[in-house]
PDB file of N, CA and C in Angstrom:
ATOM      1  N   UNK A   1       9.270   5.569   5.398  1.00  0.00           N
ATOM      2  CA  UNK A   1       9.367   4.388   4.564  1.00  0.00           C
ATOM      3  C   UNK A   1       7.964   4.006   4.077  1.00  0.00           C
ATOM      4  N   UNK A   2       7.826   3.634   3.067  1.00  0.00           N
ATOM      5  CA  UNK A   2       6.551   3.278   2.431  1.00  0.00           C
ATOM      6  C   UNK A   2       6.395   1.573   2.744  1.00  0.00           C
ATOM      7  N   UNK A   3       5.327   1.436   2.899  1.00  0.00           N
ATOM      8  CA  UNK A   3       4.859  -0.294   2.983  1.00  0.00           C
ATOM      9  C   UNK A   3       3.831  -0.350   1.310  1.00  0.00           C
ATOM     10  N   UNK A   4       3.994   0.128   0.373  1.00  0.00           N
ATOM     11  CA  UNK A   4       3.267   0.048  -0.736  1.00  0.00           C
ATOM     12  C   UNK A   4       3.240  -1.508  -1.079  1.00  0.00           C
ATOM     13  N   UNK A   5       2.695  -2.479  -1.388  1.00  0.00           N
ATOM     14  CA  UNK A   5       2.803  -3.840  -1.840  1.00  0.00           C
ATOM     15  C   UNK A   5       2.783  -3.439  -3.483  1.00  0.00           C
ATOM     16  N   UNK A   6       3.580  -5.176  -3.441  1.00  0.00           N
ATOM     17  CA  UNK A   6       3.903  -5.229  -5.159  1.00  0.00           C
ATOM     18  C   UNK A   6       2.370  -4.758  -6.167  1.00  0.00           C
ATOM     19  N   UNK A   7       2.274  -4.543  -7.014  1.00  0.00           N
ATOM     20  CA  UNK A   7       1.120  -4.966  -7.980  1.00  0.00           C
ATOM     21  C   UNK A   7       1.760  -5.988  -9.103  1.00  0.00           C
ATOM     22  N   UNK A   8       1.895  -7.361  -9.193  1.00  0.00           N
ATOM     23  CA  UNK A   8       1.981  -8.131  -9.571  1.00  0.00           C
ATOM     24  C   UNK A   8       1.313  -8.295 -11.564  1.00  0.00           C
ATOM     25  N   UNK A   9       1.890  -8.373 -12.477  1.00  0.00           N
ATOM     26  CA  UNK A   9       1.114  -8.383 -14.164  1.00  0.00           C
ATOM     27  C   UNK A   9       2.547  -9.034 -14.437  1.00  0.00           C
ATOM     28  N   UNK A  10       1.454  -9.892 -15.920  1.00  0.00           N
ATOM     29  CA  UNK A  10       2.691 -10.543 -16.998  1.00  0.00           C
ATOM     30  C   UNK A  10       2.385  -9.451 -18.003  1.00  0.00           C
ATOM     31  N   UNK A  11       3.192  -9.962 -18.789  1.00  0.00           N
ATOM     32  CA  UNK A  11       3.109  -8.917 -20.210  1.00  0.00           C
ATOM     33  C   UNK A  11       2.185  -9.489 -20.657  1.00  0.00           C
ATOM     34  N   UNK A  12       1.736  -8.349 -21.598  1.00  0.00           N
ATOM     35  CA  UNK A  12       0.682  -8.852 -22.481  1.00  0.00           C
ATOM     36  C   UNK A  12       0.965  -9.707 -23.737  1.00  0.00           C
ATOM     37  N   UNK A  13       2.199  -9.807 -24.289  1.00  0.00           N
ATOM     38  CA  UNK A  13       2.822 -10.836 -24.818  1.00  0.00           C
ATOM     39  C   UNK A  13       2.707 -12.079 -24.454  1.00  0.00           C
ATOM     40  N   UNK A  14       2.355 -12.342 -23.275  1.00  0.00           N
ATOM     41  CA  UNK A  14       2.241 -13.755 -22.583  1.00  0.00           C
ATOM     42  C   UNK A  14       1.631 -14.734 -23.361  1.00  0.00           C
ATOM     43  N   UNK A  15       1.564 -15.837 -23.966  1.00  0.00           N
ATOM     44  CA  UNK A  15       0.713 -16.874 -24.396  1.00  0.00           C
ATOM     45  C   UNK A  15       0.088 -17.727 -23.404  1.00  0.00           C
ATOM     46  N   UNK A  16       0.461 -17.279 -22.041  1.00  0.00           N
ATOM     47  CA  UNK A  16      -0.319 -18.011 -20.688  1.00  0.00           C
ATOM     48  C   UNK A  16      -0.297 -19.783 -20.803  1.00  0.00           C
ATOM     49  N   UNK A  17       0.950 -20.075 -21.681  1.00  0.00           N
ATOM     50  CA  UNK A  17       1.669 -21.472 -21.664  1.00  0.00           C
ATOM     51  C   UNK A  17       2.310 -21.950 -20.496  1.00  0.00           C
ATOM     52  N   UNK A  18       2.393 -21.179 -19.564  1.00  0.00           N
ATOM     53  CA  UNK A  18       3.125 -21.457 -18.081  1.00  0.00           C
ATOM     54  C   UNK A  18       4.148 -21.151 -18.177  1.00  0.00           C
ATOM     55  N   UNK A  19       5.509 -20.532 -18.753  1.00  0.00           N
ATOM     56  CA  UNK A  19       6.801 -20.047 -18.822  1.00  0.00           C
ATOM     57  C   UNK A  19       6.234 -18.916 -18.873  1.00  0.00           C
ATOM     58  N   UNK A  20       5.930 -18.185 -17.413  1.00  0.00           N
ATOM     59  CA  UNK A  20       5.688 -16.849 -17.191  1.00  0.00           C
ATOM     60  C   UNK A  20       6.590 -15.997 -16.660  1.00  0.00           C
ATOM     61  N   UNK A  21       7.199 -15.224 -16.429  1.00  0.00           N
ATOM     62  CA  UNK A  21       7.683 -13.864 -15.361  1.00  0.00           C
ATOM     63  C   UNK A  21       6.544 -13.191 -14.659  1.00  0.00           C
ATOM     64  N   UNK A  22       6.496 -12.653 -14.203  1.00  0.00           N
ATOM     65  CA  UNK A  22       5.815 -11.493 -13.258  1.00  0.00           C
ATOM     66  C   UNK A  22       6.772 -10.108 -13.120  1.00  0.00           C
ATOM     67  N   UNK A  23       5.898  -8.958 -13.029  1.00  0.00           N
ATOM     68  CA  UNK A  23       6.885  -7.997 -12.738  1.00  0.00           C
ATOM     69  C   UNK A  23       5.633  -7.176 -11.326  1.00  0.00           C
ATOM     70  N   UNK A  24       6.331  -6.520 -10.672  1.00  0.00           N
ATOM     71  CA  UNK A  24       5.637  -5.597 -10.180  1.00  0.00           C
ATOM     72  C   UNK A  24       6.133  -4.389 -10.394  1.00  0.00           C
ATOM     73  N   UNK A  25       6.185  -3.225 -11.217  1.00  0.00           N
ATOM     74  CA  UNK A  25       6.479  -2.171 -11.875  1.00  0.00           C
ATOM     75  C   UNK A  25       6.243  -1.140 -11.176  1.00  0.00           C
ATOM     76  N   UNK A  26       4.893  -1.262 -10.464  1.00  0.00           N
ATOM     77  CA  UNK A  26       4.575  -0.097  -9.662  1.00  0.00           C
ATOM     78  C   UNK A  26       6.022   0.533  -7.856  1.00  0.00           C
ATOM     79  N   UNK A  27       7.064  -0.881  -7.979  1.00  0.00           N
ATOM     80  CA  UNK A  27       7.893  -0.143  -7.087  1.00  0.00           C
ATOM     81  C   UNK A  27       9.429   0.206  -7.628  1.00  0.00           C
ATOM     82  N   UNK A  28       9.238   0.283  -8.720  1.00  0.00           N
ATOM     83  CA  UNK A  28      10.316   0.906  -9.334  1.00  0.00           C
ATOM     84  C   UNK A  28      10.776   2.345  -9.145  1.00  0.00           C
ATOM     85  N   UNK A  29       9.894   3.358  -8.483  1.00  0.00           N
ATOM     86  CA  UNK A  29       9.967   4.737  -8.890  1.00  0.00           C
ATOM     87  C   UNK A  29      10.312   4.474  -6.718  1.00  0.00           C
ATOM     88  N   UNK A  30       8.977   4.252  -5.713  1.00  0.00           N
ATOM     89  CA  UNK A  30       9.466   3.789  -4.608  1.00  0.00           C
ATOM     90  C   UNK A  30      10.675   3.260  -3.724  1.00  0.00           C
ATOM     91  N   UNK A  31      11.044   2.302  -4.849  1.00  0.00           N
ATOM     92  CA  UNK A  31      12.036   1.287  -3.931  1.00  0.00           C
ATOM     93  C   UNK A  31      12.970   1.319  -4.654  1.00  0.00           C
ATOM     94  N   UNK A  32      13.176   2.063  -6.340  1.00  0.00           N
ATOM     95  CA  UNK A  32      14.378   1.226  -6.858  1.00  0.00           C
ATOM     96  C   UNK A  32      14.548   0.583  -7.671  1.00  0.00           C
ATOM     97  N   UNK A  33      13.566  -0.358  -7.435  1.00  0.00           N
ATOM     98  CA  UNK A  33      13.880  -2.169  -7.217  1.00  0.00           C
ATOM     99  C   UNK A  33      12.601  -2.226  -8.399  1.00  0.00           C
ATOM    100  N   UNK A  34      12.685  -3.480  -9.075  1.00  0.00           N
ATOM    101  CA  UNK A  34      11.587  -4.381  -9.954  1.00  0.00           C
ATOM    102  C   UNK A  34      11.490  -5.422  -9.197  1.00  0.00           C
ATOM    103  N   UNK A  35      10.597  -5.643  -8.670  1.00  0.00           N
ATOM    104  CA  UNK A  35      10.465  -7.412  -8.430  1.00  0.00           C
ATOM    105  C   UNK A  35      10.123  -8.195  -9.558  1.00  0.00           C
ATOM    106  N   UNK A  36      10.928  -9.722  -9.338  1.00  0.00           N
ATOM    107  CA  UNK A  36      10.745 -10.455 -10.704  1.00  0.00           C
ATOM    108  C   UNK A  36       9.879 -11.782 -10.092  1.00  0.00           C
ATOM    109  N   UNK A  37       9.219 -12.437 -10.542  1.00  0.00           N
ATOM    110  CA  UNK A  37       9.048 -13.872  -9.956  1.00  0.00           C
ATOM    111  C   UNK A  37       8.041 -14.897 -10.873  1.00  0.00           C
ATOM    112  N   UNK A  38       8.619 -16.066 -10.603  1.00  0.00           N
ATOM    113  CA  UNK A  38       7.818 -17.031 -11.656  1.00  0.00           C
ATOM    114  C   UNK A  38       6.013 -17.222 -11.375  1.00  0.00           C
ATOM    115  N   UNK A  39       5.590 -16.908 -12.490  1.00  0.00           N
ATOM    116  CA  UNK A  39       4.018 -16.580 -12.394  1.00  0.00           C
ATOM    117  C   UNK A  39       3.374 -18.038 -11.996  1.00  0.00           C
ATOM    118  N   UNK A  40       4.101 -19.393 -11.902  1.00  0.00           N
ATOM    119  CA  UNK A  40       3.822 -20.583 -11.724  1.00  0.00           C
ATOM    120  C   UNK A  40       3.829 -20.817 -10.314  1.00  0.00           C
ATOM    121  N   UNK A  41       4.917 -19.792  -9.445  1.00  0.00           N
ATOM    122  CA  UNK A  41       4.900 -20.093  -7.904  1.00  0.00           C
ATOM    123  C   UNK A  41       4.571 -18.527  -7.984  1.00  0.00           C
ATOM    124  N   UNK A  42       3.432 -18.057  -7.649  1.00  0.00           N
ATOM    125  CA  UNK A  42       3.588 -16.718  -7.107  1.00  0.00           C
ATOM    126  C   UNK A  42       4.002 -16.828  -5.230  1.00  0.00           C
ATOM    127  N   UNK A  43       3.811 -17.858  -4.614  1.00  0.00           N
ATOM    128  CA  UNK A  43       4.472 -17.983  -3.073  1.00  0.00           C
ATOM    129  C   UNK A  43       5.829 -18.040  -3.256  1.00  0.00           C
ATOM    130  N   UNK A  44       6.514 -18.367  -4.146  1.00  0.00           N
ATOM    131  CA  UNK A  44       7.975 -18.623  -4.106  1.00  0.00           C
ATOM    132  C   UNK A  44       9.206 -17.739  -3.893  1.00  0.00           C
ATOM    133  N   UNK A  45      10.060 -17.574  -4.934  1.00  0.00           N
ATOM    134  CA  UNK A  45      11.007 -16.477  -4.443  1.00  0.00           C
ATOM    135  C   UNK A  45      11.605 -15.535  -5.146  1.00  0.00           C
ATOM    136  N   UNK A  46      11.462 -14.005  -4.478  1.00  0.00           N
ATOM    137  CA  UNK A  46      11.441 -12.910  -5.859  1.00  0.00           C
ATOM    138  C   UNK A  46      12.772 -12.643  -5.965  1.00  0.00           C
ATOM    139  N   UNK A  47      13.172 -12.297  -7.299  1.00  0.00           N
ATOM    140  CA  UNK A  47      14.214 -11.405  -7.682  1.00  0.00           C
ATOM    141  C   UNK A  47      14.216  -9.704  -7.449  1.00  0.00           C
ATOM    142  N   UNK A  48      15.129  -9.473  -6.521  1.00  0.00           N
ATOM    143  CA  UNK A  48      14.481  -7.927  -7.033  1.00  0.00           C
ATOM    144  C   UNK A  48      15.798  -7.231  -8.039  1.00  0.00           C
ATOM    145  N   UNK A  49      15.522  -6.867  -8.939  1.00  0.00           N
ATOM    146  CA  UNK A  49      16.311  -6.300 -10.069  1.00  0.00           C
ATOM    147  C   UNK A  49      16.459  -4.545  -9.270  1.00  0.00           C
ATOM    148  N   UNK A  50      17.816  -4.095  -9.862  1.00  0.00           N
ATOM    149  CA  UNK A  50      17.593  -2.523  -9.873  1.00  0.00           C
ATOM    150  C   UNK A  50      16.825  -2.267 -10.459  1.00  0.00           C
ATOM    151  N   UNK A  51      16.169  -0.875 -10.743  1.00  0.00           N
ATOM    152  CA  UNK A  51      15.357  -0.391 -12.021  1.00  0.00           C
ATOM    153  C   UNK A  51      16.020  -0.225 -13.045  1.00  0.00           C
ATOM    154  N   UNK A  52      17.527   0.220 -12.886  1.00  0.00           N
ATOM    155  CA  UNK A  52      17.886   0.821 -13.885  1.00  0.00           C
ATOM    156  C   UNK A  52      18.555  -0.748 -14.719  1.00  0.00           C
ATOM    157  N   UNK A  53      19.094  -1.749 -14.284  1.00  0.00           N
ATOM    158  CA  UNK A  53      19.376  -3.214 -14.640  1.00  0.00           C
ATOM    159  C   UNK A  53      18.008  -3.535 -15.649  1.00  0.00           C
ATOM    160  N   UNK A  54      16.841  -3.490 -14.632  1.00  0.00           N
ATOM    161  CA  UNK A  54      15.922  -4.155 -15.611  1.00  0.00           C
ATOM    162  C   UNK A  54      15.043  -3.280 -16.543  1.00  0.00           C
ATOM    163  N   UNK A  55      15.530  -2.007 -16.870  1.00  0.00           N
ATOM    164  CA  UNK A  55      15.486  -0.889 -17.947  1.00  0.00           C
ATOM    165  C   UNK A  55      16.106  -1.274 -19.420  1.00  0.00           C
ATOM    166  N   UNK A  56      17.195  -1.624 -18.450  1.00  0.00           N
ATOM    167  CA  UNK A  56      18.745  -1.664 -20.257  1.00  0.00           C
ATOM    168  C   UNK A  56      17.900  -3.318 -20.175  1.00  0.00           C
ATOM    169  N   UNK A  57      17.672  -4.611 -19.591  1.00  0.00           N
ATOM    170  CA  UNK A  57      17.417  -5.351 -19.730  1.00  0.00           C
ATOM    171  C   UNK A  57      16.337  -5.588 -20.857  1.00  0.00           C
ATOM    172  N   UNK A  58      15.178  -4.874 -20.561  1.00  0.00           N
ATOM    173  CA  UNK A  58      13.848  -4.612 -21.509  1.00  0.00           C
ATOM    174  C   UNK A  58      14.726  -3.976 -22.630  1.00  0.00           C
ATOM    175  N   UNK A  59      14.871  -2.880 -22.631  1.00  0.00           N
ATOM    176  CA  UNK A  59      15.942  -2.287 -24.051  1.00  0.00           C
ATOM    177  C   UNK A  59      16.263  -3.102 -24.745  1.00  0.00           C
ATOM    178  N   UNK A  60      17.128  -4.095 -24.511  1.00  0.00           N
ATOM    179  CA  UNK A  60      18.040  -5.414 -25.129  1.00  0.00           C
ATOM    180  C   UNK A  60      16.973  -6.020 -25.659  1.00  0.00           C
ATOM    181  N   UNK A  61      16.062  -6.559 -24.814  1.00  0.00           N
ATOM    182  CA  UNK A  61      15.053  -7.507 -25.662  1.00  0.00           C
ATOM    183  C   UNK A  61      14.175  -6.859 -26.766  1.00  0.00           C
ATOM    184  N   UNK A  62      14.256  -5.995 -26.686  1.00  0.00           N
ATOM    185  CA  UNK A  62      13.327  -4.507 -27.822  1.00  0.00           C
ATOM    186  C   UNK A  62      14.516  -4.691 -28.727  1.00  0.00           C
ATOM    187  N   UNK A  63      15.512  -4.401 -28.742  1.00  0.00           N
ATOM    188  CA  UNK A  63      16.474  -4.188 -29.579  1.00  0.00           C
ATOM    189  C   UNK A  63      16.934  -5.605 -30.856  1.00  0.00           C
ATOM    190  N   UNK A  64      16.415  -6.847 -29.991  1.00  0.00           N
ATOM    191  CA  UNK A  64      17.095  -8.228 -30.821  1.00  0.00           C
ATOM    192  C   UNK A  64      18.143  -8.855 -30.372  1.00  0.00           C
ATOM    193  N   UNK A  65      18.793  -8.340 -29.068  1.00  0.00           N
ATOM    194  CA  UNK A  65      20.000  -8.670 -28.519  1.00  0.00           C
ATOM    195  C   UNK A  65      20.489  -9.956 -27.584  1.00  0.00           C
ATOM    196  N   UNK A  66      18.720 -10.561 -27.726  1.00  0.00           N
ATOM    197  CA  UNK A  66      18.948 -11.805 -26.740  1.00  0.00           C
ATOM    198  C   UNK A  66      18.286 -12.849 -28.184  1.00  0.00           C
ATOM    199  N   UNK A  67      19.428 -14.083 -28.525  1.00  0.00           N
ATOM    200  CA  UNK A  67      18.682 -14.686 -29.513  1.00  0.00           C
ATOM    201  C   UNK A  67      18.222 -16.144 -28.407  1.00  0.00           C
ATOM    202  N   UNK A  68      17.333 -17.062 -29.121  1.00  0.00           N
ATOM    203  CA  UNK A  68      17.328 -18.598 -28.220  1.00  0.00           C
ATOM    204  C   UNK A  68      17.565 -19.100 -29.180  1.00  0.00           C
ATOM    205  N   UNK A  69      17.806 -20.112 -28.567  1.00  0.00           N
ATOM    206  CA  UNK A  69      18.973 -21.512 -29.168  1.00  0.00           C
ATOM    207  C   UNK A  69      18.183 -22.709 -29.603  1.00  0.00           C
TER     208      UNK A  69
END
């Protein structure tokens, strides 16, 4: 079993307005898993996404498929 820790980045899209995400990307290939978590609490509490969930997820938003209201 690997103990690798997250590596924690926002996108570079970020405007660093405080409505951040976090991803740690580097345990996707490891674990699976994406960790998600709000860049405002980095102590708080992670999401962990499949990889392959938060793959088609990124896709969608590349694509135009999520509008806001």
């Amino acid at each position: 079993m690997t103990t690798e820790s997250p590596r924690w980045f926002k996108s570079s899209h970020s405007d660093n307005g405080g409505n951040c995400v976090e991803i740690a990307a580097n345990l996707a290939t490891s674990h699976g898993m994406v960790p998600v978590r709000d860049s405002k609490n980095p102590a708080g509490p992670v999401l962990n996404l499949p990889a392959d969930a938060f793959t088609t997820f990124v896709s969608g938003i590349k694509a135009g498929e999520f509008h806001s209201v």
